[in-house]
N, C-alpha and C. Protein backbone atom coordinates (compact mmCIF):
# COMPACT_ATOMS: atom_id res chain seq x y z
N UNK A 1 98.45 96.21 49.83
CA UNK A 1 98.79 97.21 50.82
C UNK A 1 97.54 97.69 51.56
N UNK A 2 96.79 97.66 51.10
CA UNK A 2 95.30 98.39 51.71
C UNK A 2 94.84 97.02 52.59
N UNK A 3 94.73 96.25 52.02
CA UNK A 3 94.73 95.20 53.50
C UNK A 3 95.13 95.09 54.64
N UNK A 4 96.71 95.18 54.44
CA UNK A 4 97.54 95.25 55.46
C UNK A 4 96.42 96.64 56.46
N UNK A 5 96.54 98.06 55.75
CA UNK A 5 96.34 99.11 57.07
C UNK A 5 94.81 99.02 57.31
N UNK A 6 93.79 97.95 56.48
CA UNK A 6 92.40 97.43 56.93
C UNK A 6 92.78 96.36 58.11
N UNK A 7 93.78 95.69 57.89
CA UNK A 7 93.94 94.59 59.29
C UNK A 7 94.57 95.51 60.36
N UNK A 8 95.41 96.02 59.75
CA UNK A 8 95.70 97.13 61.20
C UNK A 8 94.96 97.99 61.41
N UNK A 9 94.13 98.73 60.97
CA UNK A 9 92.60 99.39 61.96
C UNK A 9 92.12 98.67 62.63
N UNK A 10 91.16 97.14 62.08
CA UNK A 10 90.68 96.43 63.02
C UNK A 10 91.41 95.75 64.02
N UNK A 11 92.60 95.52 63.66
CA UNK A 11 93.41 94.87 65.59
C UNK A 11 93.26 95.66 66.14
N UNK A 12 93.86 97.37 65.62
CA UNK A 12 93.54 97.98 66.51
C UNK A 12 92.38 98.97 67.38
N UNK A 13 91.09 98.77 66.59
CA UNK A 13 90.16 98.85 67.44
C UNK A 13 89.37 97.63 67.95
N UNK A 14 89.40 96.98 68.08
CA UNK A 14 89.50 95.65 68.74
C UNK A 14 90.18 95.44 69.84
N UNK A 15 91.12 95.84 70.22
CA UNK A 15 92.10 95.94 71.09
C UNK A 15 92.16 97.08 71.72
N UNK A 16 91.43 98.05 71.27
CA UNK A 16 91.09 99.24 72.30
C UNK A 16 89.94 99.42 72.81
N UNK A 17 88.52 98.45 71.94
CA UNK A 17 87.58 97.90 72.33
C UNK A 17 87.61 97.18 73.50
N UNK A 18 88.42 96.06 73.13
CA UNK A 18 88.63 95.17 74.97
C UNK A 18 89.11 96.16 75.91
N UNK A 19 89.73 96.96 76.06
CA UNK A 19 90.25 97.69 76.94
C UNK A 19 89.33 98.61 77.57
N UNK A 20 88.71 98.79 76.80
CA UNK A 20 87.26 99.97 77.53
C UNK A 20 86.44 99.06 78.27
N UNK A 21 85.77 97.89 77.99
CA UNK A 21 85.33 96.95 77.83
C UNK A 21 85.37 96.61 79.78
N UNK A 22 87.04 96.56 80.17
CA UNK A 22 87.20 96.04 81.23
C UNK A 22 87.18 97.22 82.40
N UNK A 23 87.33 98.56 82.04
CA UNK A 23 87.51 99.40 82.57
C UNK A 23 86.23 99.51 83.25
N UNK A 24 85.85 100.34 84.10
CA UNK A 24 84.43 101.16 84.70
C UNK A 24 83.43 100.51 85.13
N UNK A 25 83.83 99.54 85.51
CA UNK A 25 82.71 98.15 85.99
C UNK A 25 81.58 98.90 86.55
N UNK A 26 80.71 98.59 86.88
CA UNK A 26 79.93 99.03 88.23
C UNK A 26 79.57 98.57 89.28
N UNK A 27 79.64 98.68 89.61
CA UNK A 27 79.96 97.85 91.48
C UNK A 27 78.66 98.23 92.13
N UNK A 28 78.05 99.41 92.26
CA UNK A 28 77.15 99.55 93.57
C UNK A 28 76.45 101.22 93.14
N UNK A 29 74.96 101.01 93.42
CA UNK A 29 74.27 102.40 93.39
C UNK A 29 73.83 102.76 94.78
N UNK A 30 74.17 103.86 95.49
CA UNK A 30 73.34 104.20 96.68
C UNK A 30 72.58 105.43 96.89
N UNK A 31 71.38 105.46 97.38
CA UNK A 31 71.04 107.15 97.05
C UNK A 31 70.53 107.73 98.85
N UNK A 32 71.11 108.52 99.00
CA UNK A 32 71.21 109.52 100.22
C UNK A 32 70.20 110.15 100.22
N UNK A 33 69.45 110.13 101.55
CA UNK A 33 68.17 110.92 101.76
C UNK A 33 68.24 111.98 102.93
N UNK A 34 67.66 112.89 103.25
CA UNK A 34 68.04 114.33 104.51
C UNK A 34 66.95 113.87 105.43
N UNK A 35 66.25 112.74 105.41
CA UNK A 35 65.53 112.52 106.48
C UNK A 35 65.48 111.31 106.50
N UNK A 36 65.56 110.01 107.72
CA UNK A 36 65.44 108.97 108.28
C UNK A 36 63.93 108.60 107.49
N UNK A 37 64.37 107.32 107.03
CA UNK A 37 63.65 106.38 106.62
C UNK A 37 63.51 106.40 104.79
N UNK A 38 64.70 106.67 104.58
CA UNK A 38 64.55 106.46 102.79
C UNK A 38 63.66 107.17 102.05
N UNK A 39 63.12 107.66 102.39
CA UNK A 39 62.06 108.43 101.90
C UNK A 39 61.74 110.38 101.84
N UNK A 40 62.10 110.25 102.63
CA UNK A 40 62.00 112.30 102.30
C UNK A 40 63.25 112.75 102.17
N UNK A 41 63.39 113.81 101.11
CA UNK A 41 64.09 114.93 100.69
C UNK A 41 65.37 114.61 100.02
N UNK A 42 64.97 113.61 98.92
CA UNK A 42 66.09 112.85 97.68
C UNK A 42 67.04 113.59 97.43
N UNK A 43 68.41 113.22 98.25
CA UNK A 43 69.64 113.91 97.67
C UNK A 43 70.16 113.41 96.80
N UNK A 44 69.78 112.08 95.57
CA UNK A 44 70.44 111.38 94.74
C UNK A 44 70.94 110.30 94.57
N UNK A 45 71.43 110.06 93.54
CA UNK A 45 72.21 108.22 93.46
C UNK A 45 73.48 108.39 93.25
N UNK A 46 74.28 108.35 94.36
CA UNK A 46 75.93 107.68 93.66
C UNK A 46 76.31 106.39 92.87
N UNK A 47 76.37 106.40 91.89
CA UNK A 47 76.96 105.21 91.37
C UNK A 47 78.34 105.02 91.14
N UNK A 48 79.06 103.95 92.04
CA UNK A 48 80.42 103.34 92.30
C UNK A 48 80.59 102.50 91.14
N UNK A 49 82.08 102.77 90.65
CA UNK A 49 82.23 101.96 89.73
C UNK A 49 83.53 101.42 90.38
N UNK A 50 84.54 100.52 89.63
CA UNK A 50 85.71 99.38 90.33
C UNK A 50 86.92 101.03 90.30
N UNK A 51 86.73 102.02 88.93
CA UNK A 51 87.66 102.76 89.60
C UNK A 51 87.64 103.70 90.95
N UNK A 52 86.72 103.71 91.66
CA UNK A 52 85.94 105.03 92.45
C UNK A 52 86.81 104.50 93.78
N UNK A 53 87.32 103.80 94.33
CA UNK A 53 87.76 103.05 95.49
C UNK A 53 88.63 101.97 95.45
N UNK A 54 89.74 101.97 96.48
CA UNK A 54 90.40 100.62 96.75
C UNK A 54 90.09 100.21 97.44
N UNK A 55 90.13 99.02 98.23
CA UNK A 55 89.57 97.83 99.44
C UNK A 55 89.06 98.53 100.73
N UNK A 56 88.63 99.10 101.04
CA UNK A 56 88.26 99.75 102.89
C UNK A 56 89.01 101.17 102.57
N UNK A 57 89.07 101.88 101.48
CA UNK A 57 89.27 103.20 101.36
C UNK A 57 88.48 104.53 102.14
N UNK A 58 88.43 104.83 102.90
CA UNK A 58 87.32 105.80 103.48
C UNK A 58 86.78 107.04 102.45
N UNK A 59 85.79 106.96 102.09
CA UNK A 59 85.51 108.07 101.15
C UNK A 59 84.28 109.35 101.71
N UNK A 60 85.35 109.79 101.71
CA UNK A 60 83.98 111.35 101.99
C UNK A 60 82.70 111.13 101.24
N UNK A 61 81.12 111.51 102.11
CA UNK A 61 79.77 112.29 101.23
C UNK A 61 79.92 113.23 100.99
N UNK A 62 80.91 113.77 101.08
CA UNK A 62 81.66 115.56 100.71
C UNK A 62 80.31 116.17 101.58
N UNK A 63 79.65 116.51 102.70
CA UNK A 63 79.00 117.22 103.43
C UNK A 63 77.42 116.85 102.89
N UNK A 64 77.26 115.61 101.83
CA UNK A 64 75.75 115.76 101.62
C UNK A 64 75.29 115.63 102.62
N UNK A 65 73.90 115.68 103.11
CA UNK A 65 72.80 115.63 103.79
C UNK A 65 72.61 114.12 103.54
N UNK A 66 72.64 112.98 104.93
CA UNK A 66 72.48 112.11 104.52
C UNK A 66 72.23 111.37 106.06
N UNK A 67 70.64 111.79 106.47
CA UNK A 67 70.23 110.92 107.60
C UNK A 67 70.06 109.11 107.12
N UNK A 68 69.68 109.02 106.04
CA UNK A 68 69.55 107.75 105.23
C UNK A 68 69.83 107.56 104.31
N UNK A 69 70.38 106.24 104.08
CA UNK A 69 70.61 105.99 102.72
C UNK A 69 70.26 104.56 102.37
N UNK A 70 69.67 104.39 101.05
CA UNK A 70 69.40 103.74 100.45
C UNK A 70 70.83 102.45 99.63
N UNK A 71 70.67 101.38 99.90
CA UNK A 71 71.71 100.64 98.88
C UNK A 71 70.90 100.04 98.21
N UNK A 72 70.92 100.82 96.90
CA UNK A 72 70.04 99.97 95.70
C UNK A 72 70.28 99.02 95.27
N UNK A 73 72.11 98.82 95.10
CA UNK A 73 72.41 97.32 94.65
C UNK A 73 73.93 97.71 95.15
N UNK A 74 74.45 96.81 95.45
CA UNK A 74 75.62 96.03 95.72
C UNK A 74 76.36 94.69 95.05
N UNK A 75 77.15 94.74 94.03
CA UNK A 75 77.57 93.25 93.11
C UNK A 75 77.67 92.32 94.42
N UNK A 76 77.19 91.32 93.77
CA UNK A 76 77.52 90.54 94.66
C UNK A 76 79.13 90.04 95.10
N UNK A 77 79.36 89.51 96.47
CA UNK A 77 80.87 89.72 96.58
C UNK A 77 81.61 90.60 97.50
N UNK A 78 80.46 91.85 97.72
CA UNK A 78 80.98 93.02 97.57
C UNK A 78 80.05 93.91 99.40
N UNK A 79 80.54 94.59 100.03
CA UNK A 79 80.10 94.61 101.35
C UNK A 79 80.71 96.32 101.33
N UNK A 80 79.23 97.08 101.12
CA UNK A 80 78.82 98.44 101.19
C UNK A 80 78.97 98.69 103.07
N UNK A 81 79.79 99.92 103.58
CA UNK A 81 79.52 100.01 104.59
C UNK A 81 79.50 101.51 105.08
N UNK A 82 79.01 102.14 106.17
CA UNK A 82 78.88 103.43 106.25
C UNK A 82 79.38 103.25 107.68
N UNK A 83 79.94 105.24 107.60
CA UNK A 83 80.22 105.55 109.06
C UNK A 83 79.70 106.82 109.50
N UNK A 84 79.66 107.01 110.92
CA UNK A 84 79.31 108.26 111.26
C UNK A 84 80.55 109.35 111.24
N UNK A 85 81.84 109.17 111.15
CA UNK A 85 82.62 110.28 110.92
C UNK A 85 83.55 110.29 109.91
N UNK A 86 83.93 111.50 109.86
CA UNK A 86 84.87 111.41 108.34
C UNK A 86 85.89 110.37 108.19
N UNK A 87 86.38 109.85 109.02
CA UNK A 87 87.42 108.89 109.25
C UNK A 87 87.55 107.43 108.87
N UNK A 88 86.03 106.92 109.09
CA UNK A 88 85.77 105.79 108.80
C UNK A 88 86.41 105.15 109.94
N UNK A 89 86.13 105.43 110.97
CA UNK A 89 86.14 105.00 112.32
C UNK A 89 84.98 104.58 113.00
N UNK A 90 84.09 105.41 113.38
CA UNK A 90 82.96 105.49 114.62
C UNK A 90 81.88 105.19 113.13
N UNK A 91 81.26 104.08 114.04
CA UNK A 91 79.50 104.24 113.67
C UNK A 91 79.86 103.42 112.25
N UNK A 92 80.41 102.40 112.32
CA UNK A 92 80.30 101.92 111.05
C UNK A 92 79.12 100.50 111.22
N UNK A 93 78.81 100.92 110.07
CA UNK A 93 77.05 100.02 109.40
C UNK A 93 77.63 99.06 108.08
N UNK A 94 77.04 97.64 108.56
CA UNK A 94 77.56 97.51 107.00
C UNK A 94 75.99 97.62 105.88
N UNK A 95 75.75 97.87 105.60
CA UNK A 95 74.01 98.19 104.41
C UNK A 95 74.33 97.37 103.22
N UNK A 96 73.23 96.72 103.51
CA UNK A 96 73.13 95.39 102.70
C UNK A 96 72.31 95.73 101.16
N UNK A 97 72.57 95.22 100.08
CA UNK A 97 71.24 95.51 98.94
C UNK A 97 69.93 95.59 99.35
N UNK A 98 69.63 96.66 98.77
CA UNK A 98 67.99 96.97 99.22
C UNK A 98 68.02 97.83 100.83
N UNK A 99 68.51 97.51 101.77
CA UNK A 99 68.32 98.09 103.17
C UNK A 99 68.39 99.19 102.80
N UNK A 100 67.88 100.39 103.80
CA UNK A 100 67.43 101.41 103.94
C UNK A 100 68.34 101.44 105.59
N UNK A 101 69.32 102.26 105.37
CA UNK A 101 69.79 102.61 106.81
C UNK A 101 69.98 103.66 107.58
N UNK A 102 69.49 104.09 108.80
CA UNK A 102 68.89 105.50 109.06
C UNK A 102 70.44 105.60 110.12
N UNK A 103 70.73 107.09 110.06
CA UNK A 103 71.47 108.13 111.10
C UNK A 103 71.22 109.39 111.09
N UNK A 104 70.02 109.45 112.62
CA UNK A 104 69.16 110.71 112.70
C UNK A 104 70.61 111.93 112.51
N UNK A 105 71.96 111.51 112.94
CA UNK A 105 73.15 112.25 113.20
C UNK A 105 73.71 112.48 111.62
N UNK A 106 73.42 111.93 110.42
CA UNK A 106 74.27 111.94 109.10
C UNK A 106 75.21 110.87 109.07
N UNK A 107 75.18 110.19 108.08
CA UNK A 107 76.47 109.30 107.70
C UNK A 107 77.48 110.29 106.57
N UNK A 108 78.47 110.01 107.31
CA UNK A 108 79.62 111.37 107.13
C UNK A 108 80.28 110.44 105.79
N UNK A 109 80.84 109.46 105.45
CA UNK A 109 81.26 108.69 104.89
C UNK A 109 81.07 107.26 104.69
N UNK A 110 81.81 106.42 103.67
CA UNK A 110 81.56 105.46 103.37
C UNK A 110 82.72 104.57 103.06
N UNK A 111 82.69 103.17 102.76
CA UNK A 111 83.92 102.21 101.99
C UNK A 111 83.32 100.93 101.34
N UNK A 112 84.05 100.26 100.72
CA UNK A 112 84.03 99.01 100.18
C UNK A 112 84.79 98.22 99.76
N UNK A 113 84.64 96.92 100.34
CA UNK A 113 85.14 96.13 99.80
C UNK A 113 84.74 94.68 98.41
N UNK A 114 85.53 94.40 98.23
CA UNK A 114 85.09 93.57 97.18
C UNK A 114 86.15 92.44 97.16
């Protein structure tokens, strides 16, 4: 009998193991700066994971300060892009890994696809 509920603990953390496992990928780090050219007045790193967005979802900077931003990494596959208004309409950039992309005006939002 004690076997039996030793084999049933391990299926079942094993099986709740894989499940975490697939969840929370990470997709992409970007960090927002308050002045043009990547470099002055570090507002931080967002890190995107596979739950944070669906395909060309428009996602608010919720009002950060963000003349530039940095794309630290991007999975490959995967095409980081910014806009100048909340809409994800006007002023869209696509920012490649590594680029540094300036809007003396703020990039209001963002999307991705994968």
């Amino acid at each position: 009998m004690h076997a039996n509920v030793l084999i049933a603990a391990v299926v079942a953390l094993a099986t709740s193991t894989s499940a975490l496992t697939i969840r929370n990928k990470h997709v992409a780090d970007f960090r927002l700066f308050g002045e043009e050219g990547c470099y002055k007045k570090n507002e931080g790193v967002w890190t995107v994971i596979d739950d944070d967005f669906k395909p060309n979802e428009c996602k608010s900077l919720d009002g950060n300060p963000a003349k530039s931003i940095l794309n630290i990494d991007t999975n490959q596959g995967c095409t980081f892009s910014l806009y100048s208004d909340e809409a994800c309409s006007a002023g869209k950039k696509d920012c490649q890994p590594g680029e540094c992309c300036n809007n003396g005006q703020d990039w209001k939002a963002w999307s991705m696809v994968c």
